[in-house]
Protein backbone atom coordinates (compact mmCIF):
# COMPACT_ATOMS: atom_id res chain seq x y z
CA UNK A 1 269.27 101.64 284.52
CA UNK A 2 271.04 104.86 283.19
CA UNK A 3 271.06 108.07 285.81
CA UNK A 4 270.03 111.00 283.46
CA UNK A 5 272.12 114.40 284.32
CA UNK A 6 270.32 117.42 283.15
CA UNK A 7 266.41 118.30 282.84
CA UNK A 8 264.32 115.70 281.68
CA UNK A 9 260.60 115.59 281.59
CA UNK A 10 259.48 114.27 285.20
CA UNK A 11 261.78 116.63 286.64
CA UNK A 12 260.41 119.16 285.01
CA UNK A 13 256.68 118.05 285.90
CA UNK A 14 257.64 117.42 289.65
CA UNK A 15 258.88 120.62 289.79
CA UNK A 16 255.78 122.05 288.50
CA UNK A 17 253.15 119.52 290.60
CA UNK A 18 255.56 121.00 293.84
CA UNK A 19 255.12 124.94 292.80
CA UNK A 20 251.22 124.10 292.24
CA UNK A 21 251.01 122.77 295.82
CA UNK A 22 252.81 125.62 297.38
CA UNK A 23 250.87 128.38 295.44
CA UNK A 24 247.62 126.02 296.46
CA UNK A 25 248.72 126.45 300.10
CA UNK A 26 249.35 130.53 299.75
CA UNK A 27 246.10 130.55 298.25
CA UNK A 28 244.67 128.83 301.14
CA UNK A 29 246.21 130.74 303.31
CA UNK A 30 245.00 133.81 301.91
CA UNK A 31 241.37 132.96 301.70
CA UNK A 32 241.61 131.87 305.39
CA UNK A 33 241.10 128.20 304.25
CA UNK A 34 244.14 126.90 305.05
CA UNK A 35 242.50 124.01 308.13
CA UNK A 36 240.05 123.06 305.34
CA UNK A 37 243.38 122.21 302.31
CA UNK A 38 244.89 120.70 305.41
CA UNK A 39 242.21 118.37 306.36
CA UNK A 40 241.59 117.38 302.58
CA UNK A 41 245.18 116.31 302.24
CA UNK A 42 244.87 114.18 305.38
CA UNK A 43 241.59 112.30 304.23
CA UNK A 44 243.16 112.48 300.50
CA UNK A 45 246.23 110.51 301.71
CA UNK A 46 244.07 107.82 303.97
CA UNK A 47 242.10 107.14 300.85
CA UNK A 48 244.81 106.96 298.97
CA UNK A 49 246.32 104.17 300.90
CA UNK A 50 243.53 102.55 301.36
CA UNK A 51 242.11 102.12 298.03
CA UNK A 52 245.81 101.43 297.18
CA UNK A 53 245.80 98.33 300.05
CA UNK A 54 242.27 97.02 299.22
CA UNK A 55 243.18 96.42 295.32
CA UNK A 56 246.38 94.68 296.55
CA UNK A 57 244.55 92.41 298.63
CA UNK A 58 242.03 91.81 295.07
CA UNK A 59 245.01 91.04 292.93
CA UNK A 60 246.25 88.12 295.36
């Protein structure tokens, strides 16, 4: 597997997903909803790893 120097296209996009989620947060913190975005991330993440460990358990 080569190492690519320079920009390539999912450094690019994970640069962008990364300044989304910070101007999300100044947004949030703005509007005075920042314990709401927090909360959300927290029960995004749980679901997240649990849908992720109940379709491993379906594949076995």
């Amino acid at each position: 597997m080569s190492s690519k120097k320079g920009l390539t296209v999912g450094k690019i996009r994970g640069a962008l997903y990364k300044t989304g989620k910070v101007l999300g947060d100044i947004n949030a913190v703005i509007r005075g909803t920042i314990i709401q975005r927090i909360l959300r991330r927290i029960m995004g993440s749980w679901a997240s790893r649990t849908m992720s460990a109940v379709l491993r358990d379906r594949r076995r």
